[in-house]
PDB file of N, CA and C in Angstrom:
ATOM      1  N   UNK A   1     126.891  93.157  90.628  1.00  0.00           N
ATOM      2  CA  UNK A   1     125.741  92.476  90.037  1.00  0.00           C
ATOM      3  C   UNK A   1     124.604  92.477  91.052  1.00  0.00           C
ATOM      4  N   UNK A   2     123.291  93.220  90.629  1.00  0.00           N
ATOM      5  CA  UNK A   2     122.084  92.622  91.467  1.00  0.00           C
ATOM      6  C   UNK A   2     122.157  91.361  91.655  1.00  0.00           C
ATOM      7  N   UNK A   3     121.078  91.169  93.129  1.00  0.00           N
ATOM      8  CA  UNK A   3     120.911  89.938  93.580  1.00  0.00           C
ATOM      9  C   UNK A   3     119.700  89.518  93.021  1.00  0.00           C
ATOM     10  N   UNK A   4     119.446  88.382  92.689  1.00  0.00           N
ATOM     11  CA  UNK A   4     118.050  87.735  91.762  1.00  0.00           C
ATOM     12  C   UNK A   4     117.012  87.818  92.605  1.00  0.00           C
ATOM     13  N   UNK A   5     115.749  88.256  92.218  1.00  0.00           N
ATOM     14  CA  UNK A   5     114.566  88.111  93.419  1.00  0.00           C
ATOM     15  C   UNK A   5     113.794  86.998  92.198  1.00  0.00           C
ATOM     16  N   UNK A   6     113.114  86.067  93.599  1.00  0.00           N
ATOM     17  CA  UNK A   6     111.685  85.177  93.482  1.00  0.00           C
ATOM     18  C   UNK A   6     110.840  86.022  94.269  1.00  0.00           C
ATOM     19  N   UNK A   7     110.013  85.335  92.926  1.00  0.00           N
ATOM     20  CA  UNK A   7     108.657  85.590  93.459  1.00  0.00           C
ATOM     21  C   UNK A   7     107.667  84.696  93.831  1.00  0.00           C
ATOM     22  N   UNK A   8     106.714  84.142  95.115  1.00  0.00           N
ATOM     23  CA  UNK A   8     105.878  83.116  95.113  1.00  0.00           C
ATOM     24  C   UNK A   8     104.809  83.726  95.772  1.00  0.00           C
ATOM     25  N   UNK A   9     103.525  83.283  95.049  1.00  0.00           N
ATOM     26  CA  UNK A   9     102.747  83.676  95.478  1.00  0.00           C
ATOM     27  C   UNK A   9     101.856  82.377  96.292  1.00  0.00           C
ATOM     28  N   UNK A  10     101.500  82.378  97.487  1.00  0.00           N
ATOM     29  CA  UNK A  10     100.917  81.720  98.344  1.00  0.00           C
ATOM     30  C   UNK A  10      99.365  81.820  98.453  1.00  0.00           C
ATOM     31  N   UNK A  11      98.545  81.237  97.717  1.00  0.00           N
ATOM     32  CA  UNK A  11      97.337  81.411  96.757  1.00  0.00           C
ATOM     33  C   UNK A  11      96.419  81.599  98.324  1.00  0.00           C
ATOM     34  N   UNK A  12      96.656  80.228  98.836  1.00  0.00           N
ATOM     35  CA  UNK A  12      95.821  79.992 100.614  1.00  0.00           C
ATOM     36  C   UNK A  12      96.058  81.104 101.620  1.00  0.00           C
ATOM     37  N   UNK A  13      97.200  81.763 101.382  1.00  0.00           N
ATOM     38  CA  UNK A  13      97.523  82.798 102.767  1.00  0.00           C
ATOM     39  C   UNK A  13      97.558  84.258 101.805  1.00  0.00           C
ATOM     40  N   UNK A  14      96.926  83.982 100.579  1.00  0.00           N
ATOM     41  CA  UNK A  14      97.009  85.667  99.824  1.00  0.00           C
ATOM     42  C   UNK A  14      98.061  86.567 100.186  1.00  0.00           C
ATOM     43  N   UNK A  15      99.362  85.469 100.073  1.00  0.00           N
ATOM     44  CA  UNK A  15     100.592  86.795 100.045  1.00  0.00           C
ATOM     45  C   UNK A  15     101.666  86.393  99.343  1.00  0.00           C
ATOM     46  N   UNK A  16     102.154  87.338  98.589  1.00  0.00           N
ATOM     47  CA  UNK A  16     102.963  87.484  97.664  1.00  0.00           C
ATOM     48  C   UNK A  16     104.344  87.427  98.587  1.00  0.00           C
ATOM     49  N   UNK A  17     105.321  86.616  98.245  1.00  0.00           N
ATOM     50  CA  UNK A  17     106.861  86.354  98.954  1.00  0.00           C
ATOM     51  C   UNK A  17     108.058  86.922  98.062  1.00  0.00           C
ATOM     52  N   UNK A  18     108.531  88.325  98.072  1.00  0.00           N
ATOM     53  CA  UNK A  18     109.773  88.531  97.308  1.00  0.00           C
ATOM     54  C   UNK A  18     110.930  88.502  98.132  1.00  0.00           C
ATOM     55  N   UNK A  19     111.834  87.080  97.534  1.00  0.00           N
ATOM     56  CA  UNK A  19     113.187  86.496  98.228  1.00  0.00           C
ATOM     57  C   UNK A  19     114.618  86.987  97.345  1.00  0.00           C
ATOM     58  N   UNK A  20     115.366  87.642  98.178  1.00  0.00           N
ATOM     59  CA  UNK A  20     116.634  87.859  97.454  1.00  0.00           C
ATOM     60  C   UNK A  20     117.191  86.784  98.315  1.00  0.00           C
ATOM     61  N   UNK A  21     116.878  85.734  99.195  1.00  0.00           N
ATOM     62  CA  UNK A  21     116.954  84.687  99.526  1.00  0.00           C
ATOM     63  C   UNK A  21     116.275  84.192 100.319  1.00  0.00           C
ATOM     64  N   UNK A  22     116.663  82.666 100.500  1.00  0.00           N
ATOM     65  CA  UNK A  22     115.731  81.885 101.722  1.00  0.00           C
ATOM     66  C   UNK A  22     115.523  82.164 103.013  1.00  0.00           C
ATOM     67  N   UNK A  23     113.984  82.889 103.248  1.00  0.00           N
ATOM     68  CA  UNK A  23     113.945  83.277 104.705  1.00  0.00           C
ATOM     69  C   UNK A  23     114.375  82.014 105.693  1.00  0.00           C
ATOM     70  N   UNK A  24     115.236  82.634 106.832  1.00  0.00           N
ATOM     71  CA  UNK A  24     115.726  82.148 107.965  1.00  0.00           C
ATOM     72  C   UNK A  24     115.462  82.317 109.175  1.00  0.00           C
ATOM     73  N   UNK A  25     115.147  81.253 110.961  1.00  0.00           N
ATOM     74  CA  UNK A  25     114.859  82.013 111.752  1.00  0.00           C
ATOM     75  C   UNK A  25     115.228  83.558 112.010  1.00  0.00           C
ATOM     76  N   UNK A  26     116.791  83.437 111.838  1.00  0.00           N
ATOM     77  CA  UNK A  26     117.542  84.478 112.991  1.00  0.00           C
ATOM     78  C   UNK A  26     117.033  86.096 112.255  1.00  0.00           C
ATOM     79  N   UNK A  27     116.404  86.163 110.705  1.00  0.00           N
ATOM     80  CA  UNK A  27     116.040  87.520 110.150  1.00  0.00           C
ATOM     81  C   UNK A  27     115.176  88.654 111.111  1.00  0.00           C
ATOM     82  N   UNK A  28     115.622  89.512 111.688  1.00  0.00           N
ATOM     83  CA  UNK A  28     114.243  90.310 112.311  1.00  0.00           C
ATOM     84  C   UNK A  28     113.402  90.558 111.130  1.00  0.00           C
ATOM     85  N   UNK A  29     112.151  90.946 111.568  1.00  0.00           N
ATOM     86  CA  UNK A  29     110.764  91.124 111.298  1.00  0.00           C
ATOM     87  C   UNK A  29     110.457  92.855 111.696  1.00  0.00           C
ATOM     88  N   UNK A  30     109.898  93.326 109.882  1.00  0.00           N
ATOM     89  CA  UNK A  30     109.407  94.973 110.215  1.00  0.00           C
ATOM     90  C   UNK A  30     108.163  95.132 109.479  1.00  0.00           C
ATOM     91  N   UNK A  31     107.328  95.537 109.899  1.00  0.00           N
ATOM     92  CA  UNK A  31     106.376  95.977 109.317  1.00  0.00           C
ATOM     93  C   UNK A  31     106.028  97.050 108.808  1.00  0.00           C
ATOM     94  N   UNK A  32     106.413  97.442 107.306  1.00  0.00           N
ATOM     95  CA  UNK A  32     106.426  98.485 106.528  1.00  0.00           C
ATOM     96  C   UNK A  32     105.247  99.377 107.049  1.00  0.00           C
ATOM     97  N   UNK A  33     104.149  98.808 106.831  1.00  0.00           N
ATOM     98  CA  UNK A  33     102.869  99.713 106.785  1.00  0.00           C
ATOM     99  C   UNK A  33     102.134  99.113 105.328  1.00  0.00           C
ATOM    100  N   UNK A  34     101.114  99.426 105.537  1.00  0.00           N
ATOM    101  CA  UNK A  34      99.705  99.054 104.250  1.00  0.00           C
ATOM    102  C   UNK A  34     100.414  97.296 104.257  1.00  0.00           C
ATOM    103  N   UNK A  35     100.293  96.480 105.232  1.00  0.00           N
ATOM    104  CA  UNK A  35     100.623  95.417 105.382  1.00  0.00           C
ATOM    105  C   UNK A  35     101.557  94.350 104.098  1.00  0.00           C
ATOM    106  N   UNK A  36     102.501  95.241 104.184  1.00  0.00           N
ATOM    107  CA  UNK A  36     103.849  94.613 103.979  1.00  0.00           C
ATOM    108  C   UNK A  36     104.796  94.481 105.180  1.00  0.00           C
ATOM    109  N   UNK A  37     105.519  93.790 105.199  1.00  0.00           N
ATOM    110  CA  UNK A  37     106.297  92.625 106.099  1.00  0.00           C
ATOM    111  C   UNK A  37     107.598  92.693 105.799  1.00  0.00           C
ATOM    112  N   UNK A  38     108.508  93.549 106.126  1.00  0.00           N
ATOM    113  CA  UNK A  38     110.120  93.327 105.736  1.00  0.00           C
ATOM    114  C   UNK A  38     111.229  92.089 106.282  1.00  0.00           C
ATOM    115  N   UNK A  39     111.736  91.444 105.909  1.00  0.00           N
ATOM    116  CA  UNK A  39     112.434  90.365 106.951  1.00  0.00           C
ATOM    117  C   UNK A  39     114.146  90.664 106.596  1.00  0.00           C
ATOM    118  N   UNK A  40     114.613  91.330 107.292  1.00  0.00           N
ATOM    119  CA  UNK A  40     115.827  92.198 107.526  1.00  0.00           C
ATOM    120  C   UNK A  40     117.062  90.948 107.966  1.00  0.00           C
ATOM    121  N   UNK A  41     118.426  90.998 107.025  1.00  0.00           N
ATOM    122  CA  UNK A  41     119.477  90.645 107.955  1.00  0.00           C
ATOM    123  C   UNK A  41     119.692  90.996 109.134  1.00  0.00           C
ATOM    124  N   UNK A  42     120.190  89.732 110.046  1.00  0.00           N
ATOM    125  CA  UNK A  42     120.732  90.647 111.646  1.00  0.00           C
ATOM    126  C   UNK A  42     121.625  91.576 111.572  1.00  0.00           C
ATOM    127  N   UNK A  43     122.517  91.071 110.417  1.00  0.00           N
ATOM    128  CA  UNK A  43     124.289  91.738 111.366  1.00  0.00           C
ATOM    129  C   UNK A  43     123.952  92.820 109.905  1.00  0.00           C
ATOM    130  N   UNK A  44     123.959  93.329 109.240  1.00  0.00           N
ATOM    131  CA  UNK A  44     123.128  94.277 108.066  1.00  0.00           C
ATOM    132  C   UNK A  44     122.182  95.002 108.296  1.00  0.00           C
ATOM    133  N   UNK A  45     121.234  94.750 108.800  1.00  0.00           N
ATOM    134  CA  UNK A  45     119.437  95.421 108.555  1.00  0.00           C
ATOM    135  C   UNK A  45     119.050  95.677 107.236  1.00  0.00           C
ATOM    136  N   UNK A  46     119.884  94.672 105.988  1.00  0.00           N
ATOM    137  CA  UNK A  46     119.587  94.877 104.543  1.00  0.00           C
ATOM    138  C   UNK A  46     118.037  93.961 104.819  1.00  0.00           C
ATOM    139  N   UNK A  47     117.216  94.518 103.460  1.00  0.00           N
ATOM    140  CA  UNK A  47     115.820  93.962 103.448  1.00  0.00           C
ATOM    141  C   UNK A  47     116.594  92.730 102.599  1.00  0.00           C
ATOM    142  N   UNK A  48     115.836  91.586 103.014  1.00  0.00           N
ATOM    143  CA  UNK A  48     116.162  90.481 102.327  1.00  0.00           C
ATOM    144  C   UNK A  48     115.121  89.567 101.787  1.00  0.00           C
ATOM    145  N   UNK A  49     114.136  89.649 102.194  1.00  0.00           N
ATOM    146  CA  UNK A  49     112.587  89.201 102.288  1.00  0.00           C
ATOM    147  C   UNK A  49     111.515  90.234 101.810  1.00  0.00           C
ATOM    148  N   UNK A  50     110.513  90.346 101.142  1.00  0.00           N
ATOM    149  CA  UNK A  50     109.489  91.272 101.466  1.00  0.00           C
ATOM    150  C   UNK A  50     108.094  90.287 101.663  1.00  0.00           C
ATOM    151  N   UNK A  51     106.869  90.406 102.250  1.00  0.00           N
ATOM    152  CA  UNK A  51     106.001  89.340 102.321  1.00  0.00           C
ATOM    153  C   UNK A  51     104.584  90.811 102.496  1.00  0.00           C
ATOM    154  N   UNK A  52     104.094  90.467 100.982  1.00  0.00           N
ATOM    155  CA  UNK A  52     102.844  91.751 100.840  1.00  0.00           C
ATOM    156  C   UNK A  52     101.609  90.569 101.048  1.00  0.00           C
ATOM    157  N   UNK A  53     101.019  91.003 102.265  1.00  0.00           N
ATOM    158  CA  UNK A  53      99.799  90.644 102.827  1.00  0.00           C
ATOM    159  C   UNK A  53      98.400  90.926 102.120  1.00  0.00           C
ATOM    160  N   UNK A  54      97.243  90.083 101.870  1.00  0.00           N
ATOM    161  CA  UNK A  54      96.449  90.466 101.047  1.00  0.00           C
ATOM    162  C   UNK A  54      96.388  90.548  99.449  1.00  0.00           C
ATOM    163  N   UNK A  55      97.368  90.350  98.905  1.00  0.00           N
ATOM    164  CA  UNK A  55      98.058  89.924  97.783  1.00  0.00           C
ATOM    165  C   UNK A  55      96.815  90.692  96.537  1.00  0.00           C
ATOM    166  N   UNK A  56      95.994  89.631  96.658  1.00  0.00           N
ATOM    167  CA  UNK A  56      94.877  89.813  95.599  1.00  0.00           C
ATOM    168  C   UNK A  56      93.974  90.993  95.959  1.00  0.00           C
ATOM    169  N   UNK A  57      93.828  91.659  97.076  1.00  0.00           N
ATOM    170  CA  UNK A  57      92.946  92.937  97.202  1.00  0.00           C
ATOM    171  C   UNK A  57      93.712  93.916  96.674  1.00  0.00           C
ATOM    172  N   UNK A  58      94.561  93.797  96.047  1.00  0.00           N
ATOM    173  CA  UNK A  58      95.475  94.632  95.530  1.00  0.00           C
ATOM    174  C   UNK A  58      95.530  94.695  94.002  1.00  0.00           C
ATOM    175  N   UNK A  59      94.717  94.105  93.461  1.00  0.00           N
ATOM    176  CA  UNK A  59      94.523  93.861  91.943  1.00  0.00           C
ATOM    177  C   UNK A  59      93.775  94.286  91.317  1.00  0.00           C
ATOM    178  N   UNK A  60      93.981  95.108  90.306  1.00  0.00           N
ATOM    179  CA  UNK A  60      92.206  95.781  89.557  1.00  0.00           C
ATOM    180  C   UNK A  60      91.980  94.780  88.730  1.00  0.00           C
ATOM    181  N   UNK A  61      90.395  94.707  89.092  1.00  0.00           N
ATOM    182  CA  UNK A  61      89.940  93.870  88.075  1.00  0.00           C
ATOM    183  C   UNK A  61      88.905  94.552  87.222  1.00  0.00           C
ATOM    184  N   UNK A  62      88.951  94.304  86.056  1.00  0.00           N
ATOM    185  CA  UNK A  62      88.661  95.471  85.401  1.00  0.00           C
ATOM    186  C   UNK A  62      86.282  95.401  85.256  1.00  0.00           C
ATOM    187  N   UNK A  63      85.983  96.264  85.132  1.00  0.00           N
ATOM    188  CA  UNK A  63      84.517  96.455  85.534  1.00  0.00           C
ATOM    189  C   UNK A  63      83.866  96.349  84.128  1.00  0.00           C
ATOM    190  N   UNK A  64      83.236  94.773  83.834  1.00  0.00           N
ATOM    191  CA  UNK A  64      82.810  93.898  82.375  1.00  0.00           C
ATOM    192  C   UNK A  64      81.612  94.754  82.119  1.00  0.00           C
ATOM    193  N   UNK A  65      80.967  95.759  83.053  1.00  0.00           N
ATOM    194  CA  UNK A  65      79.348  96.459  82.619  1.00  0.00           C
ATOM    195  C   UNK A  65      79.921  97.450  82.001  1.00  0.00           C
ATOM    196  N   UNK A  66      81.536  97.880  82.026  1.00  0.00           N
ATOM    197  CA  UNK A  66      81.660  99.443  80.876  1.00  0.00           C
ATOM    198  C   UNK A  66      82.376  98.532  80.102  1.00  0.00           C
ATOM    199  N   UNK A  67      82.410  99.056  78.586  1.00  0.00           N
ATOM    200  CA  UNK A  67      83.189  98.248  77.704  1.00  0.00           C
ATOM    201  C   UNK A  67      83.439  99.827  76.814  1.00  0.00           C
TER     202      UNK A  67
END
């Protein structure tokens, strides 16, 4: 069985949090690239965390002068 992901989005720090569980100190920290944030088991290196930076610059919003 997949593991359930949340999703929270953190409106003040514009970043989106996907948890296949509760981040913990001991997780290392990777930085994908195009500022995503991996937070990795120790004794695994499974991704367990993802944390996408900038959240909302990432959204089309659609352009109201063409219809």
């Amino acid at each position: 069985m997949a593991a359930k992901l949340t999703f929270k989005y953190d409106r003040e720090g514009d970043i989106l949090h996907i948890d296949k569980c509760p981040p913990y100190p001991e997780q290392e920290s990777e930085e994908l690239g195009d500022d995503v944030i991996a937070r990795l088991n120790p004794v695994t290196g499974e991704i367990e965390n993802l944390e996408v930076l900038f959240f909302s610059t990432r959204l089309k919003v659609p352009d109201k002068t063409h219809r």
